[in-house]
PDB file of N, CA and C in Angstrom:
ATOM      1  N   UNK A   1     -24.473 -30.782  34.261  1.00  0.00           N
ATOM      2  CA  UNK A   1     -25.300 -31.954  34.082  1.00  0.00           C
ATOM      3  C   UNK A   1     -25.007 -32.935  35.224  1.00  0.00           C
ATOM      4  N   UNK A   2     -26.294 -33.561  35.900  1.00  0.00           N
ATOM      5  CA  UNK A   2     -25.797 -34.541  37.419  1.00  0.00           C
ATOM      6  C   UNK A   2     -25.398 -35.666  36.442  1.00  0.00           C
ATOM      7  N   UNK A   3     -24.119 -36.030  37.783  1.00  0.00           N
ATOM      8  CA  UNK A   3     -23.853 -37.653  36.991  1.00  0.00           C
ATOM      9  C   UNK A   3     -24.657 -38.635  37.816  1.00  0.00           C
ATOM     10  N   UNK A   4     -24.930 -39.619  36.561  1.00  0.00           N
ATOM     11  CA  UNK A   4     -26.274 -40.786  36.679  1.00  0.00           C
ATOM     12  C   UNK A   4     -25.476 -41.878  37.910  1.00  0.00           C
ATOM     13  N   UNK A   5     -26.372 -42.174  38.678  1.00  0.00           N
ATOM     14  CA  UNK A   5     -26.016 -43.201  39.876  1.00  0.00           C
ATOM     15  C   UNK A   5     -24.990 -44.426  38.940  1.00  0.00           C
ATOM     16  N   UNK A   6     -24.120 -44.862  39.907  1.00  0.00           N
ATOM     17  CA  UNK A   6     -23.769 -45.657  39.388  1.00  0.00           C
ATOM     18  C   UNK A   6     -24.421 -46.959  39.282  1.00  0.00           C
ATOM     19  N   UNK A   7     -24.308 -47.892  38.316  1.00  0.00           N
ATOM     20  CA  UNK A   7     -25.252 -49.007  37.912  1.00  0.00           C
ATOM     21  C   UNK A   7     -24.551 -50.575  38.408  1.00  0.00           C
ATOM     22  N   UNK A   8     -24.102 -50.659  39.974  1.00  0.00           N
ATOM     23  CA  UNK A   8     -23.328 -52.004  40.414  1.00  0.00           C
ATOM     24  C   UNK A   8     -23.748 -53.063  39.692  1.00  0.00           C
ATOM     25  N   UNK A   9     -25.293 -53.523  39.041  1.00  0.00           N
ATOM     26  CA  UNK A   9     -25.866 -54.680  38.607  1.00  0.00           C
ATOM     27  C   UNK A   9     -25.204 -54.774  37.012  1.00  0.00           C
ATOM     28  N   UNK A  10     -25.338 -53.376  36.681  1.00  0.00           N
ATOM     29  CA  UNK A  10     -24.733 -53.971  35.073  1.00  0.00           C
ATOM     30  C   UNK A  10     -23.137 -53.482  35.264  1.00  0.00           C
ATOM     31  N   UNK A  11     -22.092 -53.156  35.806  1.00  0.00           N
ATOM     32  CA  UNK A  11     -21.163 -53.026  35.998  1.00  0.00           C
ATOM     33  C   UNK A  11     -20.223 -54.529  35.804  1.00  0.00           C
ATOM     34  N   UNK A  12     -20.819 -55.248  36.936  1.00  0.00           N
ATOM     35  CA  UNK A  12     -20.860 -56.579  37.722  1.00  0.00           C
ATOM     36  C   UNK A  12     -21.430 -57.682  36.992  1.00  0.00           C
ATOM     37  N   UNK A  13     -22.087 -58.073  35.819  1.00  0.00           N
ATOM     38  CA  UNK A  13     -22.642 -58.814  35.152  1.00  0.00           C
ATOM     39  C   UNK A  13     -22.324 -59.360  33.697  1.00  0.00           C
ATOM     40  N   UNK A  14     -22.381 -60.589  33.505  1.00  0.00           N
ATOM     41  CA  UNK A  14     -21.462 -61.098  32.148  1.00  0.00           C
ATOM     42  C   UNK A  14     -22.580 -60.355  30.733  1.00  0.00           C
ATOM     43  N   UNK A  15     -22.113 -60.205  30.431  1.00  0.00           N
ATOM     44  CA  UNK A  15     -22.935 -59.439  29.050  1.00  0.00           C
ATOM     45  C   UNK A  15     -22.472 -60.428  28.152  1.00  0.00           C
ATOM     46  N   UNK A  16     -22.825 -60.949  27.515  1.00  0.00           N
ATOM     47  CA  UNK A  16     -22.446 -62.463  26.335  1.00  0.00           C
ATOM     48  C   UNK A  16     -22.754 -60.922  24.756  1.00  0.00           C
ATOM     49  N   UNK A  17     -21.810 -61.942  23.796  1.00  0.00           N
ATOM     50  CA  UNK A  17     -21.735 -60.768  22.434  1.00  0.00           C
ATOM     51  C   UNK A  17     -23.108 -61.040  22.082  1.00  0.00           C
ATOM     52  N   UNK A  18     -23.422 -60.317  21.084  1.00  0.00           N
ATOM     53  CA  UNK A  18     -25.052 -60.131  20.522  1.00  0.00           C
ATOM     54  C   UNK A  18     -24.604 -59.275  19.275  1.00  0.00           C
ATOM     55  N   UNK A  19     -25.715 -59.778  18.292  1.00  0.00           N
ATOM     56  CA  UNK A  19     -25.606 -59.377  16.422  1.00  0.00           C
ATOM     57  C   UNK A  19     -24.433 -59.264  16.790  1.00  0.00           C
ATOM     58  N   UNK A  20     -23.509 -58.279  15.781  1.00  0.00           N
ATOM     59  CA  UNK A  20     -22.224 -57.517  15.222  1.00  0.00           C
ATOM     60  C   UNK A  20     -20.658 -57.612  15.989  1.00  0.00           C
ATOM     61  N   UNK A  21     -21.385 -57.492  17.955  1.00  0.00           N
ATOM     62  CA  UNK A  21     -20.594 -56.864  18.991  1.00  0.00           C
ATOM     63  C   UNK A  21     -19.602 -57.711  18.495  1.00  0.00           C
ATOM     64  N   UNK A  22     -19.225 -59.296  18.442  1.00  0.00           N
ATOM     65  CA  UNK A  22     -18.252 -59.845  17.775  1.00  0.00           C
ATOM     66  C   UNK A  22     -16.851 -59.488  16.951  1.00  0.00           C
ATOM     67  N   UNK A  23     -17.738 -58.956  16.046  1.00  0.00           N
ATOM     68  CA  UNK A  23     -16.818 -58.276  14.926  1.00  0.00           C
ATOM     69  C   UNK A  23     -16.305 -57.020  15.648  1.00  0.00           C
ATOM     70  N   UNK A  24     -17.150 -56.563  15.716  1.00  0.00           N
ATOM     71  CA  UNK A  24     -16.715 -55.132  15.996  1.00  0.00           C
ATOM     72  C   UNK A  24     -15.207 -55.224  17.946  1.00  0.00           C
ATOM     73  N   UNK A  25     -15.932 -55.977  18.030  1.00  0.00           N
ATOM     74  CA  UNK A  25     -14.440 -56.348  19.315  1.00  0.00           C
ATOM     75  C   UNK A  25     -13.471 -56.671  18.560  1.00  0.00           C
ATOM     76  N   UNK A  26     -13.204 -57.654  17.781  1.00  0.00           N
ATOM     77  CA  UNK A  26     -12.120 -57.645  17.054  1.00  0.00           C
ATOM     78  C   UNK A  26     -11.522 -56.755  16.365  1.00  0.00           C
ATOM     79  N   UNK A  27     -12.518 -55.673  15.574  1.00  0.00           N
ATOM     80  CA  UNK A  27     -11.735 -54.909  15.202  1.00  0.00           C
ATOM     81  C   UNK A  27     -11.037 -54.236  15.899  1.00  0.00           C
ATOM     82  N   UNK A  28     -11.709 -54.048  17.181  1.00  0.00           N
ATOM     83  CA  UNK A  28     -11.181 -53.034  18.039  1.00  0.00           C
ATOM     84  C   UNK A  28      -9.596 -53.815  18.631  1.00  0.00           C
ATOM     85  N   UNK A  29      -9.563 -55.265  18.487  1.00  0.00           N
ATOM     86  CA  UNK A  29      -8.428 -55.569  18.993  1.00  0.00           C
ATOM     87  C   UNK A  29      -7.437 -55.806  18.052  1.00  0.00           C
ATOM     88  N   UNK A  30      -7.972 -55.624  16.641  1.00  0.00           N
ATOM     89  CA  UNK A  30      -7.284 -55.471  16.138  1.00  0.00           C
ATOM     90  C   UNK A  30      -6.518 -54.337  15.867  1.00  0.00           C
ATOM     91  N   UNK A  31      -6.678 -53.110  15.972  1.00  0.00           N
ATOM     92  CA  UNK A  31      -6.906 -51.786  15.921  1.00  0.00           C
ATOM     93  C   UNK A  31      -5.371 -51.321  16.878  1.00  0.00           C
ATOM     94  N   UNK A  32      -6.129 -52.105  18.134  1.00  0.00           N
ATOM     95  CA  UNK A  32      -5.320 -51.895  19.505  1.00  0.00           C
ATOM     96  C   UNK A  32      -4.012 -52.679  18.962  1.00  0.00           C
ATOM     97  N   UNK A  33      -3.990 -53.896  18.557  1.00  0.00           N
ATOM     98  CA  UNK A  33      -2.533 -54.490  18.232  1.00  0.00           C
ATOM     99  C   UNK A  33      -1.709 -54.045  17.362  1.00  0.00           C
ATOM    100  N   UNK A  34      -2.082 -53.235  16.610  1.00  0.00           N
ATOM    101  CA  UNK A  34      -1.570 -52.200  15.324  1.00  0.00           C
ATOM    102  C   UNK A  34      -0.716 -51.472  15.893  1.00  0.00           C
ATOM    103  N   UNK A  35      -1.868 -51.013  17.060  1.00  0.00           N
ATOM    104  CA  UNK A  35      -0.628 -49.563  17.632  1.00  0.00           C
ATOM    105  C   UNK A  35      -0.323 -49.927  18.237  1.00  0.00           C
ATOM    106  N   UNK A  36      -0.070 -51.110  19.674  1.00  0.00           N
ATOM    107  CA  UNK A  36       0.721 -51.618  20.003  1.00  0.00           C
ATOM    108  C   UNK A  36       2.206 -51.837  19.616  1.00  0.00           C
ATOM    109  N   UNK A  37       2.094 -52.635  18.150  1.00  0.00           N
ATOM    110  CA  UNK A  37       3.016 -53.068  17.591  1.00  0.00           C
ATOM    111  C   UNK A  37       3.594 -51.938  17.392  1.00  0.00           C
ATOM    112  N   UNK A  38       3.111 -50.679  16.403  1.00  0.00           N
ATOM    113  CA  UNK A  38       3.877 -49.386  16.284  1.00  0.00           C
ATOM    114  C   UNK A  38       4.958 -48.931  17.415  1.00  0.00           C
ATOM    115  N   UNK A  39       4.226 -48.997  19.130  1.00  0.00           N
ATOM    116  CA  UNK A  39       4.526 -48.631  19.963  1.00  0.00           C
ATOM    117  C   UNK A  39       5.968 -49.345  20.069  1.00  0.00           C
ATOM    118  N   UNK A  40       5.793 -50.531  20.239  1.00  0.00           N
ATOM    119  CA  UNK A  40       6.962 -51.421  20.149  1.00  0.00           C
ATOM    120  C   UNK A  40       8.742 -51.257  19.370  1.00  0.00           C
ATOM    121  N   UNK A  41       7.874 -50.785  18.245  1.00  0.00           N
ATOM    122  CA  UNK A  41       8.848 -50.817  16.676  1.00  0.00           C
ATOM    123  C   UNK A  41       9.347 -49.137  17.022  1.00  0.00           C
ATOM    124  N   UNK A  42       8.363 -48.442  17.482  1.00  0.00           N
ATOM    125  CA  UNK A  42       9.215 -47.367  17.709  1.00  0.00           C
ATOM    126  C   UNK A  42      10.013 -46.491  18.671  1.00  0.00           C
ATOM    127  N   UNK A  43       9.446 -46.909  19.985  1.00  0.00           N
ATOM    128  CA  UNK A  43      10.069 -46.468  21.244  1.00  0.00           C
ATOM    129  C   UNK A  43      10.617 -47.587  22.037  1.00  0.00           C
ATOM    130  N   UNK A  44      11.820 -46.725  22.374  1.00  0.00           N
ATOM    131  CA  UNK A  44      13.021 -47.499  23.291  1.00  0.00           C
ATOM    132  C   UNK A  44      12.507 -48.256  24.586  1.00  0.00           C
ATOM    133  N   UNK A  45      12.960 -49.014  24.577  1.00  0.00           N
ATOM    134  CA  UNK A  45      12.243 -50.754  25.491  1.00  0.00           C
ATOM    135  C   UNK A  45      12.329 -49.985  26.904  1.00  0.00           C
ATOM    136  N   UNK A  46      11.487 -49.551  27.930  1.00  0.00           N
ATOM    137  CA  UNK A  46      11.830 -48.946  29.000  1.00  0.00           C
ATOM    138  C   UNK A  46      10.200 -48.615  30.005  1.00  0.00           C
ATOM    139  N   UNK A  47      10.285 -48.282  30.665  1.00  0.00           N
ATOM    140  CA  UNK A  47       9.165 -47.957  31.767  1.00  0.00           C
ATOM    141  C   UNK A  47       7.854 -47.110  30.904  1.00  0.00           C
ATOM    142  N   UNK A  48       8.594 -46.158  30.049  1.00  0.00           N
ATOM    143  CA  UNK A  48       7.361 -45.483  29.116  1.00  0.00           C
ATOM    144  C   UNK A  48       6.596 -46.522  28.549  1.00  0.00           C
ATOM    145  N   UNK A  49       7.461 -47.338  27.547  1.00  0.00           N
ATOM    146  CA  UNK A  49       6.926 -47.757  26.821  1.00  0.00           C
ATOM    147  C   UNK A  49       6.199 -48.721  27.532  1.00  0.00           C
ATOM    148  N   UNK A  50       5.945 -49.553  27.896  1.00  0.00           N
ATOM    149  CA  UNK A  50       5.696 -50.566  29.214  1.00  0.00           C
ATOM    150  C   UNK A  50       4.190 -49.927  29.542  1.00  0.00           C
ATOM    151  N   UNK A  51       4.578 -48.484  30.388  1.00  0.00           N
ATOM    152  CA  UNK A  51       3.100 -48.049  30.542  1.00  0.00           C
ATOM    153  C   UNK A  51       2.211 -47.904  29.343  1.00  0.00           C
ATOM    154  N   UNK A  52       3.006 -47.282  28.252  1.00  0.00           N
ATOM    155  CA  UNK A  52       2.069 -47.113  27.207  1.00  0.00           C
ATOM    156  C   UNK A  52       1.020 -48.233  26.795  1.00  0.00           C
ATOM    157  N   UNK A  53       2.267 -49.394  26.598  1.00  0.00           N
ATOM    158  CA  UNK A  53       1.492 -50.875  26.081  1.00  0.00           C
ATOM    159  C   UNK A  53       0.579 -51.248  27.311  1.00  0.00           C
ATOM    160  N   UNK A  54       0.503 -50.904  28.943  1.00  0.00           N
ATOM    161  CA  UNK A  54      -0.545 -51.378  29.591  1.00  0.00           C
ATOM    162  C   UNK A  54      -1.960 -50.157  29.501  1.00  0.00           C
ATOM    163  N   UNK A  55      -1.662 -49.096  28.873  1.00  0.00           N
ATOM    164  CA  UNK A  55      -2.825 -48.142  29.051  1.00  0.00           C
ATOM    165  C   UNK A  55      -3.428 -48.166  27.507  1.00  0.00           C
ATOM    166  N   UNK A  56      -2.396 -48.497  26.742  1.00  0.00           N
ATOM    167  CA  UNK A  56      -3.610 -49.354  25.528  1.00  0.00           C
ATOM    168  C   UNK A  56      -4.806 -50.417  25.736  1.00  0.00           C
ATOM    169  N   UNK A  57      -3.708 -51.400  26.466  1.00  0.00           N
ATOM    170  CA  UNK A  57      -5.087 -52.646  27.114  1.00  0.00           C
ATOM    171  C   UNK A  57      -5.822 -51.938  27.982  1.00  0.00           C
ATOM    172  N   UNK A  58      -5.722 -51.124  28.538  1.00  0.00           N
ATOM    173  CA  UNK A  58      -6.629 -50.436  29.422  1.00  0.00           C
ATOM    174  C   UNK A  58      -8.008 -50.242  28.258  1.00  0.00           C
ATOM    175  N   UNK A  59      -7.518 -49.176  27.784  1.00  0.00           N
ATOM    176  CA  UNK A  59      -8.499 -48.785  26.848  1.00  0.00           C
ATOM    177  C   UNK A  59      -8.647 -49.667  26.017  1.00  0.00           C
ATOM    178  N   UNK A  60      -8.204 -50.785  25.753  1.00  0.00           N
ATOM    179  CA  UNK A  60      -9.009 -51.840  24.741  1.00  0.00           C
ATOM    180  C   UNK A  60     -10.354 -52.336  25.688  1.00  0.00           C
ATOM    181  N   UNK A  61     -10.163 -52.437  27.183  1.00  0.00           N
ATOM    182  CA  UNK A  61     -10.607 -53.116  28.057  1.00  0.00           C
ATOM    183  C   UNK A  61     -12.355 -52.184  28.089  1.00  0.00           C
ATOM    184  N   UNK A  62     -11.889 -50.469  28.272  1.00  0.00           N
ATOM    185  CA  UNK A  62     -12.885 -50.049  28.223  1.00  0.00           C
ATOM    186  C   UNK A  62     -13.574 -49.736  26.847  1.00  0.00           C
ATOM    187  N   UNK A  63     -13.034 -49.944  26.131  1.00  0.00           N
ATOM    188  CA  UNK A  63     -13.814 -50.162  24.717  1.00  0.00           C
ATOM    189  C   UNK A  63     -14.903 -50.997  24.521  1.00  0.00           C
ATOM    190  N   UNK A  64     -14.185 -52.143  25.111  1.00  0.00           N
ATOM    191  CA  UNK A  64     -15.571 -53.181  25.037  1.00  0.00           C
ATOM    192  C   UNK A  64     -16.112 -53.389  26.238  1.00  0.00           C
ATOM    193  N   UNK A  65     -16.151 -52.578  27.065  1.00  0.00           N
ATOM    194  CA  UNK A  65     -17.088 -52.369  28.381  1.00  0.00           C
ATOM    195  C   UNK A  65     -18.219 -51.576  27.805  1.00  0.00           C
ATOM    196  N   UNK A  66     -17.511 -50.839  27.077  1.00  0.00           N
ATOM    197  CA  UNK A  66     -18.291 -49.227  26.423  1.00  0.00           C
ATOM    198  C   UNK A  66     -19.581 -49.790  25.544  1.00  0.00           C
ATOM    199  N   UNK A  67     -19.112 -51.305  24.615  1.00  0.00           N
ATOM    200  CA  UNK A  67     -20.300 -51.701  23.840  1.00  0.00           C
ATOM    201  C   UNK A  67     -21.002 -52.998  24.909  1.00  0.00           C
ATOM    202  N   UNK A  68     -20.203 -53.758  25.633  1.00  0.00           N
ATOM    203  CA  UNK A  68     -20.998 -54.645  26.464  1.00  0.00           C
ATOM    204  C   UNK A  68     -22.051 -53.970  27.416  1.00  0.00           C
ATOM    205  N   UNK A  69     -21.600 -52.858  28.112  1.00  0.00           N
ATOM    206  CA  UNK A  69     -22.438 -52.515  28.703  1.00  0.00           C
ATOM    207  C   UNK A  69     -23.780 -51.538  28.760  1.00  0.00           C
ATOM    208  N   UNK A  70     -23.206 -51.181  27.185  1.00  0.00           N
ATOM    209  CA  UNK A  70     -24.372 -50.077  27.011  1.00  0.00           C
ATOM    210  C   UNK A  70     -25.152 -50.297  25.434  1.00  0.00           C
ATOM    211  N   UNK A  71     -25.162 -51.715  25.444  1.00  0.00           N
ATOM    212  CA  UNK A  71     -26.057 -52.329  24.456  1.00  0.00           C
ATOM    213  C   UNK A  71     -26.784 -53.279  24.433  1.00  0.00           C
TER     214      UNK A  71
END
């Protein structure tokens, strides 16, 4: 399957929340702080864990790229 051009205009552009998106970001950050916290409570304070807790925000980050930008 070709991959679709990339889209610089909506990449690059503030998307403001609309109906639900609200809620539903929160849950998602809420979601993300859960396992965060898990992450925390259960692995030894060190470079892993560190990356782990920045590739969560990663993916919190593209979570709500995922609904800002494709709704």
């Amino acid at each position: 399957m070709p991959e679709k051009p990339i889209n610089i205009e909506n990449i690059f552009t503030y998307h403001p929340p609309k109906d639900d998106q609200p809620e539903r970001y929160q849950r998602l950050r809420d979601a993300c702080k859960g396992l965060a916290n898990v992450i925390i409570n259960e692995t030894p304070m060190g470079r892993e864990q560190s990356v782990a807790i920045r590739k969560l925000e990663e993916c919190s980050f593209w979570m709500n790229a995922a609904i800002a930008r494709n709704e």
